[in-house]
PDB file of N, CA and C in Angstrom:
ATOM      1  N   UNK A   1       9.721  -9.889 -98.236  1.00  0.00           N
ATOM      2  CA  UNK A   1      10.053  -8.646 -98.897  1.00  0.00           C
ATOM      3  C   UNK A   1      11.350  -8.817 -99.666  1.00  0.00           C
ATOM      4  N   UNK A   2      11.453  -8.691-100.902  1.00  0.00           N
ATOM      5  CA  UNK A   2      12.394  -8.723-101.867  1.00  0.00           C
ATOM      6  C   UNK A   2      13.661  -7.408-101.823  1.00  0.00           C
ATOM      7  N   UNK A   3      14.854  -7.454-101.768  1.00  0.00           N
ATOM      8  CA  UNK A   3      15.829  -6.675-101.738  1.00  0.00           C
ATOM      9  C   UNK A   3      16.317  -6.103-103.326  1.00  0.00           C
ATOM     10  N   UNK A   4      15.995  -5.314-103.293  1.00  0.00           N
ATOM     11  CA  UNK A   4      16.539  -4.990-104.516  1.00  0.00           C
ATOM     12  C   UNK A   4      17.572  -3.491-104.561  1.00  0.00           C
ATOM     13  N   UNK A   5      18.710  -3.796-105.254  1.00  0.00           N
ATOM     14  CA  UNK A   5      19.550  -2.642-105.345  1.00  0.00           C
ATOM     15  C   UNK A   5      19.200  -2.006-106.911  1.00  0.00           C
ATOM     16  N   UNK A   6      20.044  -0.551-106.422  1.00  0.00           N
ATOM     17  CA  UNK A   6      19.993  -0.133-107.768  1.00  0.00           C
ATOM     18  C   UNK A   6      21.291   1.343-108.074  1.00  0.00           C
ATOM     19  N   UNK A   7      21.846   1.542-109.039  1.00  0.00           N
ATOM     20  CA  UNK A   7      22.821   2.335-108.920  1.00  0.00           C
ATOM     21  C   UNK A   7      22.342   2.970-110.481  1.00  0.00           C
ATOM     22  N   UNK A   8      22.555   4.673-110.555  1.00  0.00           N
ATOM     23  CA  UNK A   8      23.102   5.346-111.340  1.00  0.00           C
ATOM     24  C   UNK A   8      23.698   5.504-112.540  1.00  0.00           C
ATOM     25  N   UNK A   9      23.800   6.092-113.995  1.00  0.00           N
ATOM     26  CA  UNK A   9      24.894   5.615-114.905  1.00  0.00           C
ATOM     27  C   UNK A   9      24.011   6.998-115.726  1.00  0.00           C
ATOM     28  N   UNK A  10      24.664   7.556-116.558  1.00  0.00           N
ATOM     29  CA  UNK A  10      24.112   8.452-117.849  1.00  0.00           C
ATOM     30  C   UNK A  10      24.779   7.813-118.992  1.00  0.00           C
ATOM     31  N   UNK A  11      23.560   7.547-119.853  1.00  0.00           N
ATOM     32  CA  UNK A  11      23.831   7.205-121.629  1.00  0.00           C
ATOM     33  C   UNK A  11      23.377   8.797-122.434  1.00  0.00           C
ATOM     34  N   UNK A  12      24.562   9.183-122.845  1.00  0.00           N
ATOM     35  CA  UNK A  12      24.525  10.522-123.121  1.00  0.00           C
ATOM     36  C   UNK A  12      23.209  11.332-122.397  1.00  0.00           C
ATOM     37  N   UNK A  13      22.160  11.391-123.010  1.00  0.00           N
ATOM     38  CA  UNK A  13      21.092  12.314-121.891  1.00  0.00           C
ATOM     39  C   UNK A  13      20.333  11.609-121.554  1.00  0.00           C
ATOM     40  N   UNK A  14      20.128  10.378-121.130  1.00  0.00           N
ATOM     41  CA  UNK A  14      18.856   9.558-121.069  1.00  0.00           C
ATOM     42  C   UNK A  14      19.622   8.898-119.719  1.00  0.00           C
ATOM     43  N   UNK A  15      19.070   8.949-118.319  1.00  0.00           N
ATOM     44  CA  UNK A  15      19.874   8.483-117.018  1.00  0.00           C
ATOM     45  C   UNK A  15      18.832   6.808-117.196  1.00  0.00           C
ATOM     46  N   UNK A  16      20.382   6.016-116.708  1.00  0.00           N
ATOM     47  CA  UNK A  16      20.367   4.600-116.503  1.00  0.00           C
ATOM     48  C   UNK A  16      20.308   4.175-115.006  1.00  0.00           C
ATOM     49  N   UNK A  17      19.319   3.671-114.919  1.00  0.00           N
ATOM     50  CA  UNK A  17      18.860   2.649-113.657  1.00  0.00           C
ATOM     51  C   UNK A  17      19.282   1.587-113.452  1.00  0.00           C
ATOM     52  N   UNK A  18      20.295   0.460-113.055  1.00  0.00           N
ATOM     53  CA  UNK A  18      20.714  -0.805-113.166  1.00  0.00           C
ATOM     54  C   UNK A  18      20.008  -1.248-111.865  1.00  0.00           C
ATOM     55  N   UNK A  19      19.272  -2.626-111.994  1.00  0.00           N
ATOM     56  CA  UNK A  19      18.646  -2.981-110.856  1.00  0.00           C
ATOM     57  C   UNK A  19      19.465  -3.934-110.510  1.00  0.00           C
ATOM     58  N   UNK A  20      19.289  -4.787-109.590  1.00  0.00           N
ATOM     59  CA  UNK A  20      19.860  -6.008-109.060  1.00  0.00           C
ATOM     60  C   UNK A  20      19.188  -6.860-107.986  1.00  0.00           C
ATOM     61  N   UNK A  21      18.963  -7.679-107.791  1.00  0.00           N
ATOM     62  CA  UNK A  21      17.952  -8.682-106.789  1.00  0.00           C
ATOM     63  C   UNK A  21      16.773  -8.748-107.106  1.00  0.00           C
ATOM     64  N   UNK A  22      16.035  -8.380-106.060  1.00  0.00           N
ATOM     65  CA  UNK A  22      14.308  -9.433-106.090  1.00  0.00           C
ATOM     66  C   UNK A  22      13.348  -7.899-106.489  1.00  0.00           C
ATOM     67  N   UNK A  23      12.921  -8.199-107.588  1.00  0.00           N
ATOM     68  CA  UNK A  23      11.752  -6.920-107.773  1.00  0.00           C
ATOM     69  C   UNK A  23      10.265  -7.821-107.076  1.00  0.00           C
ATOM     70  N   UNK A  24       9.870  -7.063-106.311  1.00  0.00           N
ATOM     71  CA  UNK A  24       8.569  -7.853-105.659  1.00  0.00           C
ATOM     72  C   UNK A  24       7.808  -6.770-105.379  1.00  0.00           C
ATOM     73  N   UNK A  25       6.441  -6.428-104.814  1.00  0.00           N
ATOM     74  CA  UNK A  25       5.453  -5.646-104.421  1.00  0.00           C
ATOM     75  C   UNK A  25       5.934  -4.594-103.901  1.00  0.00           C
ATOM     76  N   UNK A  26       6.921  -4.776-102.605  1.00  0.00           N
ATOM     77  CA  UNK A  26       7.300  -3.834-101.826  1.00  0.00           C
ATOM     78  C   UNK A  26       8.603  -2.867-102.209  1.00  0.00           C
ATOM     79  N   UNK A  27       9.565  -3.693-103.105  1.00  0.00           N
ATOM     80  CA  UNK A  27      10.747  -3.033-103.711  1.00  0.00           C
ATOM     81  C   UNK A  27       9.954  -2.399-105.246  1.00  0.00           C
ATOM     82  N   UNK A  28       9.315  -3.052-105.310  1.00  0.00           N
ATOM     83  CA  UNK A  28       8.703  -2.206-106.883  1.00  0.00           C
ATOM     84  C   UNK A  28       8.200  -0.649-106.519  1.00  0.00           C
ATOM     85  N   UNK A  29       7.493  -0.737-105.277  1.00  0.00           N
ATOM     86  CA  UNK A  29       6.796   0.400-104.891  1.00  0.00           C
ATOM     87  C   UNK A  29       7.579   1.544-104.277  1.00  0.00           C
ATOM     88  N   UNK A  30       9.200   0.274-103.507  1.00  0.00           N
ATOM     89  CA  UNK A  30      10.152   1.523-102.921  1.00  0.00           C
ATOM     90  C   UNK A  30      11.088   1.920-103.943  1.00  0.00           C
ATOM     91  N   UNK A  31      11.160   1.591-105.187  1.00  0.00           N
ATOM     92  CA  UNK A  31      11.661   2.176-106.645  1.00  0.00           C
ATOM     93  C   UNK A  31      10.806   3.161-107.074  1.00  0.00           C
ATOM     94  N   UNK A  32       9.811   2.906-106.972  1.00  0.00           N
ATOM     95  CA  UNK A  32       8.574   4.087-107.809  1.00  0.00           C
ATOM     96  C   UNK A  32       8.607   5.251-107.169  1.00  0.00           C
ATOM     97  N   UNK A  33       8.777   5.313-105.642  1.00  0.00           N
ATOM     98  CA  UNK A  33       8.877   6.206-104.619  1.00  0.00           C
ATOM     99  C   UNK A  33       9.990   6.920-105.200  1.00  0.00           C
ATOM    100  N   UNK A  34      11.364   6.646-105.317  1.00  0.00           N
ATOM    101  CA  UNK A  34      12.518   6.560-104.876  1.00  0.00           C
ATOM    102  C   UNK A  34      12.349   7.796-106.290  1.00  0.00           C
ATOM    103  N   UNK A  35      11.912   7.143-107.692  1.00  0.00           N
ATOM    104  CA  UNK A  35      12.066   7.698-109.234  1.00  0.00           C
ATOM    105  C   UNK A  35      11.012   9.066-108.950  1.00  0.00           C
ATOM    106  N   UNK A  36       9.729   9.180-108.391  1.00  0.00           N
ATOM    107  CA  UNK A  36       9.132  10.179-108.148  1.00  0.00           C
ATOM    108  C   UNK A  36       9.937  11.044-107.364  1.00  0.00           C
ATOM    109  N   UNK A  37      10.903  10.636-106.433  1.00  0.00           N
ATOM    110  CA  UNK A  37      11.382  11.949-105.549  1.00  0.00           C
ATOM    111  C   UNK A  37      12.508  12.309-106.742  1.00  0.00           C
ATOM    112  N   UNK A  38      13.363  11.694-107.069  1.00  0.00           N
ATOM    113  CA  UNK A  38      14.172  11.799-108.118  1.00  0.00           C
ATOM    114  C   UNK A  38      13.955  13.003-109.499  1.00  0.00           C
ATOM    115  N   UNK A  39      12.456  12.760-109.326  1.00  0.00           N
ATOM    116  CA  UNK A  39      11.951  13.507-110.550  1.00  0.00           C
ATOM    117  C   UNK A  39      11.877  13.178-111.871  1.00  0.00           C
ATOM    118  N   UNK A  40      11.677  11.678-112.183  1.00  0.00           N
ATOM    119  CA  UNK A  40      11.928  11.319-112.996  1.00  0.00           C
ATOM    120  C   UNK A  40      10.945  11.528-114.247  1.00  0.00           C
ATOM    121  N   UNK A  41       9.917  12.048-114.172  1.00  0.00           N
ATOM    122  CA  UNK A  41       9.061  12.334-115.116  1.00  0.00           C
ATOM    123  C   UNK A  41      10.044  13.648-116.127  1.00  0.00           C
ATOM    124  N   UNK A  42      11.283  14.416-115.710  1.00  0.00           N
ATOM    125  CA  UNK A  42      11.696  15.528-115.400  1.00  0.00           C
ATOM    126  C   UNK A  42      12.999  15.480-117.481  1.00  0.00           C
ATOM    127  N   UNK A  43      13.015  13.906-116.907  1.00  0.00           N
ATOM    128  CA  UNK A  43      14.169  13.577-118.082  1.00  0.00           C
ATOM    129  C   UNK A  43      13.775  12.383-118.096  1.00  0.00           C
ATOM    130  N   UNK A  44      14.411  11.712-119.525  1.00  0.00           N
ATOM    131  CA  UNK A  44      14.002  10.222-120.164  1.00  0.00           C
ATOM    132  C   UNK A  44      14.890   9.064-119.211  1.00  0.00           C
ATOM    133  N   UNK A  45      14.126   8.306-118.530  1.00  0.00           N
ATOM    134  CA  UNK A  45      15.146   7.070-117.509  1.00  0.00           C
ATOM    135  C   UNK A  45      15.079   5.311-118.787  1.00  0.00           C
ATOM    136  N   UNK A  46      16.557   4.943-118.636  1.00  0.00           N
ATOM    137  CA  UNK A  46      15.906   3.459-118.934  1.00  0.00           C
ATOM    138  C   UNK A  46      16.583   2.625-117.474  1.00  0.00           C
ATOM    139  N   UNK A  47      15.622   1.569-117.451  1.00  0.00           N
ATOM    140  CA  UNK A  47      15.439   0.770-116.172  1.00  0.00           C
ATOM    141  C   UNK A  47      16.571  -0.554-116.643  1.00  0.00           C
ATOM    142  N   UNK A  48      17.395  -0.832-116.443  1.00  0.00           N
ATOM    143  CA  UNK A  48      17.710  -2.354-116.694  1.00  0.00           C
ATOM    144  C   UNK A  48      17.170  -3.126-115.678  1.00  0.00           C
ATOM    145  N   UNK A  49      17.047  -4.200-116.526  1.00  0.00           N
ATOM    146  CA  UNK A  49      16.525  -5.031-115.302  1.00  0.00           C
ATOM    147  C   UNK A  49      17.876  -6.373-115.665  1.00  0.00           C
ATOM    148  N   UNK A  50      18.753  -6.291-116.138  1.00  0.00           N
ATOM    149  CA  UNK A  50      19.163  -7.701-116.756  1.00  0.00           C
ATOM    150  C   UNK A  50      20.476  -8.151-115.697  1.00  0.00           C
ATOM    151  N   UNK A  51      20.796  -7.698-114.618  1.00  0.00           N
ATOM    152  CA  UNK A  51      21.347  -8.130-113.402  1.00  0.00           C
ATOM    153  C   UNK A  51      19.929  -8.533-111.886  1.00  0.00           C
ATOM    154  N   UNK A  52      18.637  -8.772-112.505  1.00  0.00           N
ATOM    155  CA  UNK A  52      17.464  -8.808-111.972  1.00  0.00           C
ATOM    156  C   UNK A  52      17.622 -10.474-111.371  1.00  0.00           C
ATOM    157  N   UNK A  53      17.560 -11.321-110.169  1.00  0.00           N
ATOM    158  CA  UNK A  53      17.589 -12.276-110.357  1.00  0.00           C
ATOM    159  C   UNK A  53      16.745 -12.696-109.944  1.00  0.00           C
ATOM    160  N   UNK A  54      15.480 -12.493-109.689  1.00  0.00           N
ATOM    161  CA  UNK A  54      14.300 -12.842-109.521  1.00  0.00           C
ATOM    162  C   UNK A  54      13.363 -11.738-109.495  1.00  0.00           C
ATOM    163  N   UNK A  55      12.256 -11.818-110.273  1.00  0.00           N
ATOM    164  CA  UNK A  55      10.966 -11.024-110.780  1.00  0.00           C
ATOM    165  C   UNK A  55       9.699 -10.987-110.605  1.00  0.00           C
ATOM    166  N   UNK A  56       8.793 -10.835-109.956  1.00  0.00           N
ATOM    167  CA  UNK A  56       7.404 -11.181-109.520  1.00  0.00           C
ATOM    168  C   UNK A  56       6.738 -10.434-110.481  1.00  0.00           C
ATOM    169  N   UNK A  57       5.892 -10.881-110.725  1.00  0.00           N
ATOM    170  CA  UNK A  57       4.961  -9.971-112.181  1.00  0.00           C
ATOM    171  C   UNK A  57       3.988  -8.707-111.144  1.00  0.00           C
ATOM    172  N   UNK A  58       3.747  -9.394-110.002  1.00  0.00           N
ATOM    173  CA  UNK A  58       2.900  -8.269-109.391  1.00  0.00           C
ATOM    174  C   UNK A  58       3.643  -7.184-109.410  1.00  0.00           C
ATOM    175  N   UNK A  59       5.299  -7.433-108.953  1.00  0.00           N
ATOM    176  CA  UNK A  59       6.277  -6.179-108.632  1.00  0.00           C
ATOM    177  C   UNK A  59       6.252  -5.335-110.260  1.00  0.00           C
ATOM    178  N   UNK A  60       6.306  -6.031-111.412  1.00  0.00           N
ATOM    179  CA  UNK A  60       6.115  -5.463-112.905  1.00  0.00           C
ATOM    180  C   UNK A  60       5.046  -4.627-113.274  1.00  0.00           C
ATOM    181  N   UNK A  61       4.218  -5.199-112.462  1.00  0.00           N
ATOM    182  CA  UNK A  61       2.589  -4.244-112.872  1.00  0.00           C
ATOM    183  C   UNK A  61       3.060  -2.874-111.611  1.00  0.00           C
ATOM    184  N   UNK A  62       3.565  -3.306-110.909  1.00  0.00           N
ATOM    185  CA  UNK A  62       2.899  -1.750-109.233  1.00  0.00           C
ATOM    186  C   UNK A  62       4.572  -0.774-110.258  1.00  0.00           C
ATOM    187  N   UNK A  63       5.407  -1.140-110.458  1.00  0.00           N
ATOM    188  CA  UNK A  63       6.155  -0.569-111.066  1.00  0.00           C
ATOM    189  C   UNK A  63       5.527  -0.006-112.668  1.00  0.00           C
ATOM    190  N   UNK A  64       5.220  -1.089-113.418  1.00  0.00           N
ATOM    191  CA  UNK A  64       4.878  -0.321-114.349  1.00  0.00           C
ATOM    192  C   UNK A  64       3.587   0.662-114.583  1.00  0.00           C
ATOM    193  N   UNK A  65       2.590   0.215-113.486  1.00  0.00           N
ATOM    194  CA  UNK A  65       1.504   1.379-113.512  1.00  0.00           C
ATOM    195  C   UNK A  65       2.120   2.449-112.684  1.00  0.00           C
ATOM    196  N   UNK A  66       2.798   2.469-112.376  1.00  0.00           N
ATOM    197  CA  UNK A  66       3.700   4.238-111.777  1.00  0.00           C
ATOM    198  C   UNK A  66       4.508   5.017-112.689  1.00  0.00           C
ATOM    199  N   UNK A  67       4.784   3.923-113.641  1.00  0.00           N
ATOM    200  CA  UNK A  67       5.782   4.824-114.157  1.00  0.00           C
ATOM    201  C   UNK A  67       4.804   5.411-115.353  1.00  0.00           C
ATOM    202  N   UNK A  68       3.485   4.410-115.733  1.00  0.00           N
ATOM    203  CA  UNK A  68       2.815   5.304-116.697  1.00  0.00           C
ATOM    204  C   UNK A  68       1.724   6.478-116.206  1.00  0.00           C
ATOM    205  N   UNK A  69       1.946   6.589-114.980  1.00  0.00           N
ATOM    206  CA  UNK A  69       1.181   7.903-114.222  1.00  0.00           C
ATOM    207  C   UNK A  69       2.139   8.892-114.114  1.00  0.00           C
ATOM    208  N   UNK A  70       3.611   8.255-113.703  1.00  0.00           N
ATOM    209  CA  UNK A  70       3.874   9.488-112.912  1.00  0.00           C
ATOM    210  C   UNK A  70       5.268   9.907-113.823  1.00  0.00           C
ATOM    211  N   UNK A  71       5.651   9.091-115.433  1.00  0.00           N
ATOM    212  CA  UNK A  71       6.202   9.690-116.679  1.00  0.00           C
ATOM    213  C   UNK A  71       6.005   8.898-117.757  1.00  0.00           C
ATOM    214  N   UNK A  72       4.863   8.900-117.723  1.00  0.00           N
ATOM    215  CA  UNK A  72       4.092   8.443-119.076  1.00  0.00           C
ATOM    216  C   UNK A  72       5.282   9.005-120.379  1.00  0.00           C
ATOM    217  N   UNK A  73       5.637   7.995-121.700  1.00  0.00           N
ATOM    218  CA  UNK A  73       6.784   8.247-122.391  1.00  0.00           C
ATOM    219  C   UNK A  73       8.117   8.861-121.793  1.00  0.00           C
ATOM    220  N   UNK A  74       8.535   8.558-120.643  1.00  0.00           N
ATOM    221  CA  UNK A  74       9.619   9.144-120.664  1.00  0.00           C
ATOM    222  C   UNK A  74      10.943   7.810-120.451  1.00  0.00           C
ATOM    223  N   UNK A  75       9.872   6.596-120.081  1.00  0.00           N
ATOM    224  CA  UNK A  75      10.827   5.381-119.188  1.00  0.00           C
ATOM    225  C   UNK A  75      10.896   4.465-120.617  1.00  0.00           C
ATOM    226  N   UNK A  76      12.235   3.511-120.703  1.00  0.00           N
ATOM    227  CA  UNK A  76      12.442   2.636-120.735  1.00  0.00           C
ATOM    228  C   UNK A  76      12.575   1.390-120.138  1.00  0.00           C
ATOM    229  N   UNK A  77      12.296  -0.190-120.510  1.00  0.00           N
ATOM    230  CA  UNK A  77      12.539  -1.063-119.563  1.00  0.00           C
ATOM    231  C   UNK A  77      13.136  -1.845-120.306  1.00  0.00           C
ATOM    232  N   UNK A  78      14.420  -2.616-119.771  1.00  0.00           N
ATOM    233  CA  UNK A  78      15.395  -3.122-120.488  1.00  0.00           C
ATOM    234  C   UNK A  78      15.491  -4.544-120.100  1.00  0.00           C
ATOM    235  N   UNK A  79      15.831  -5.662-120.415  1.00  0.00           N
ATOM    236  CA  UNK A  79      16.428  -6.966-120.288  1.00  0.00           C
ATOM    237  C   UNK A  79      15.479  -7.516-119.157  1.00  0.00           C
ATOM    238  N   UNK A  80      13.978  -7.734-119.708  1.00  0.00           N
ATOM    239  CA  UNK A  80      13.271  -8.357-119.074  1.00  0.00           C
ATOM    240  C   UNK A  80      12.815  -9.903-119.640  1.00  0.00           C
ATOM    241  N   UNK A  81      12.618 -10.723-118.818  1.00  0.00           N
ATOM    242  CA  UNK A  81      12.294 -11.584-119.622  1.00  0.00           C
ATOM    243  C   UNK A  81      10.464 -11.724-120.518  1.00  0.00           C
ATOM    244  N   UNK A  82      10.389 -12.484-121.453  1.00  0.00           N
ATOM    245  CA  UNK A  82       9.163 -12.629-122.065  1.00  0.00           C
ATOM    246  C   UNK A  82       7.655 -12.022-121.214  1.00  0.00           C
ATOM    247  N   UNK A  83       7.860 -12.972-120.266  1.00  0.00           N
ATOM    248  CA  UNK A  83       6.708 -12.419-119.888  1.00  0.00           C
ATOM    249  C   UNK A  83       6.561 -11.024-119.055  1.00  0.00           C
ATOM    250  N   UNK A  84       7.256 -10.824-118.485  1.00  0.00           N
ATOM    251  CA  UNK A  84       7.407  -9.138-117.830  1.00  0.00           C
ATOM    252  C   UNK A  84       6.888  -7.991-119.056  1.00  0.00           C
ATOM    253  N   UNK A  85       8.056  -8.503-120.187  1.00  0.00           N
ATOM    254  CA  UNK A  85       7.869  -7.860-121.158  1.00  0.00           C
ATOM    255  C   UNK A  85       6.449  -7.652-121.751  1.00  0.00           C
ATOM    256  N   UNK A  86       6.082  -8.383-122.031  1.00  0.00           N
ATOM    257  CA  UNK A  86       4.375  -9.039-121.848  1.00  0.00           C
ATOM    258  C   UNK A  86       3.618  -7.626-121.348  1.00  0.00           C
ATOM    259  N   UNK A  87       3.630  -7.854-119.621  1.00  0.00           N
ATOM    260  CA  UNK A  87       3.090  -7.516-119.090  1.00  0.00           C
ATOM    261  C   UNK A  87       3.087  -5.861-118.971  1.00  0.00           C
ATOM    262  N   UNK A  88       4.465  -5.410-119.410  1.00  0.00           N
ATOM    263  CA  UNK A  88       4.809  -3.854-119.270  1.00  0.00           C
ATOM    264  C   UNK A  88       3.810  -3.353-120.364  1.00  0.00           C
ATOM    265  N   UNK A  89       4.395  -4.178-121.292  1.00  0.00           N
ATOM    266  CA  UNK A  89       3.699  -3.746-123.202  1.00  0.00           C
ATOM    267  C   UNK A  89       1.910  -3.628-122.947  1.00  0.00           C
ATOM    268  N   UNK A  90       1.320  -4.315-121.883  1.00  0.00           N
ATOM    269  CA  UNK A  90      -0.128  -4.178-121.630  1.00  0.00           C
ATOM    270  C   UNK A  90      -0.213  -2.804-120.851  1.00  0.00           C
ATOM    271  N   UNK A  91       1.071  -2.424-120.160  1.00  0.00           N
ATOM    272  CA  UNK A  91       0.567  -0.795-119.673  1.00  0.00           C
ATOM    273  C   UNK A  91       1.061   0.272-120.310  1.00  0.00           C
ATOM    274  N   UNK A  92       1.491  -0.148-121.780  1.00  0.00           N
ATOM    275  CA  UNK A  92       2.033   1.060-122.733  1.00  0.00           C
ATOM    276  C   UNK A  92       3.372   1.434-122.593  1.00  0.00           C
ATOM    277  N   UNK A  93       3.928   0.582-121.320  1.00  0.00           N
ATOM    278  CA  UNK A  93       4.992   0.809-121.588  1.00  0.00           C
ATOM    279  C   UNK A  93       6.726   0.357-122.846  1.00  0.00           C
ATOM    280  N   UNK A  94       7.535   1.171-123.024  1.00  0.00           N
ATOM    281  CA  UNK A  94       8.576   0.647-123.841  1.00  0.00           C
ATOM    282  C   UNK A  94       9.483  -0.466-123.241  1.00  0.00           C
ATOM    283  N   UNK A  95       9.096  -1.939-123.518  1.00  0.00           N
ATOM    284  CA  UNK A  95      10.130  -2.967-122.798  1.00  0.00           C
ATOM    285  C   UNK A  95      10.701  -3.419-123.519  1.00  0.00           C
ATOM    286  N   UNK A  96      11.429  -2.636-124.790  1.00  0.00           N
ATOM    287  CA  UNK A  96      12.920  -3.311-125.434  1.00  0.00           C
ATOM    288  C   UNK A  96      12.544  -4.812-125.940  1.00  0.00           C
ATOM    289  N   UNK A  97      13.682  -5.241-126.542  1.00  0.00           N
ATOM    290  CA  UNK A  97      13.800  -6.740-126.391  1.00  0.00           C
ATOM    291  C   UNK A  97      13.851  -7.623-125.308  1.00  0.00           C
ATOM    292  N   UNK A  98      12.643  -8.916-125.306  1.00  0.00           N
ATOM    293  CA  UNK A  98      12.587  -9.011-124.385  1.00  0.00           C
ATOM    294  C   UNK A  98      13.628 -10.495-124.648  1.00  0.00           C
ATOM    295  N   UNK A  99      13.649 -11.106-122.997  1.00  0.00           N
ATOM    296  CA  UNK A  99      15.234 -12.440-123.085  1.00  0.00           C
ATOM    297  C   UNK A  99      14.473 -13.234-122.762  1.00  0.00           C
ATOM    298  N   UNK A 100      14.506 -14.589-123.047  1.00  0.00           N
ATOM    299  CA  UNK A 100      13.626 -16.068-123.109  1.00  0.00           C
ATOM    300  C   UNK A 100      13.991 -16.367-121.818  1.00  0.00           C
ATOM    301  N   UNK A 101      13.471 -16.874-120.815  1.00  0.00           N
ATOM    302  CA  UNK A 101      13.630 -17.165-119.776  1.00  0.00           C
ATOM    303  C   UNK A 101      14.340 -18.798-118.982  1.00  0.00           C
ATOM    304  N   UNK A 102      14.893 -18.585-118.741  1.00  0.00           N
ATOM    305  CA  UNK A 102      15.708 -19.925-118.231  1.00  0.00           C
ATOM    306  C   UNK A 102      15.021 -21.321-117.985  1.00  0.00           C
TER     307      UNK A 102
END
């Protein structure tokens, strides 16, 4: 099970998500939880991911098919690498520029 943190920030009206550690199956799903109680369908969120230091694509899909159920246009996803990016852009979601991977 992957640890992942995450803290708070407002860019004028659009609230910022900064992640940090392992996005995997189980932290993807306890983020999705976390943004539904939050209410995030409610106001526009962007997600960074670019303090992310390891990424599982499964954790990209269970995250990004939640966020297009449960705020379809409202999310951003930020500083992912190529293929994440990839993979968000196949569920409609907005993944920014994406970063070439190490």
């Amino acid at each position: 099970m992957g640890e992942l943190h995450w803290s708070e920030g407002s860019r004028t009206t659009d609230a910022v998500i900064r992640l940090e550690g392992v996005v995997d199956g189980s932290s993807a799903w306890e983020l999705r939880h976390a943004l539904r109680e939050r209410g995030a369908a409610a106001q526009p969120v962007v997600i960074d991911f670019s303090a992310v230091r390891e990424c599982h694509d499964f954790g990209i899909a269970v995250l990004a098919h939640g966020l297009t159920c449960d705020a379809p246009g409202l999310v951003e996803l930020r500083g992912l690498q190529q293929r994440q990016a990839a993979l968000v852009r196949f569920f409609g979601l907005d993944a920014g520029p994406a970063h070439d991977s190490d």
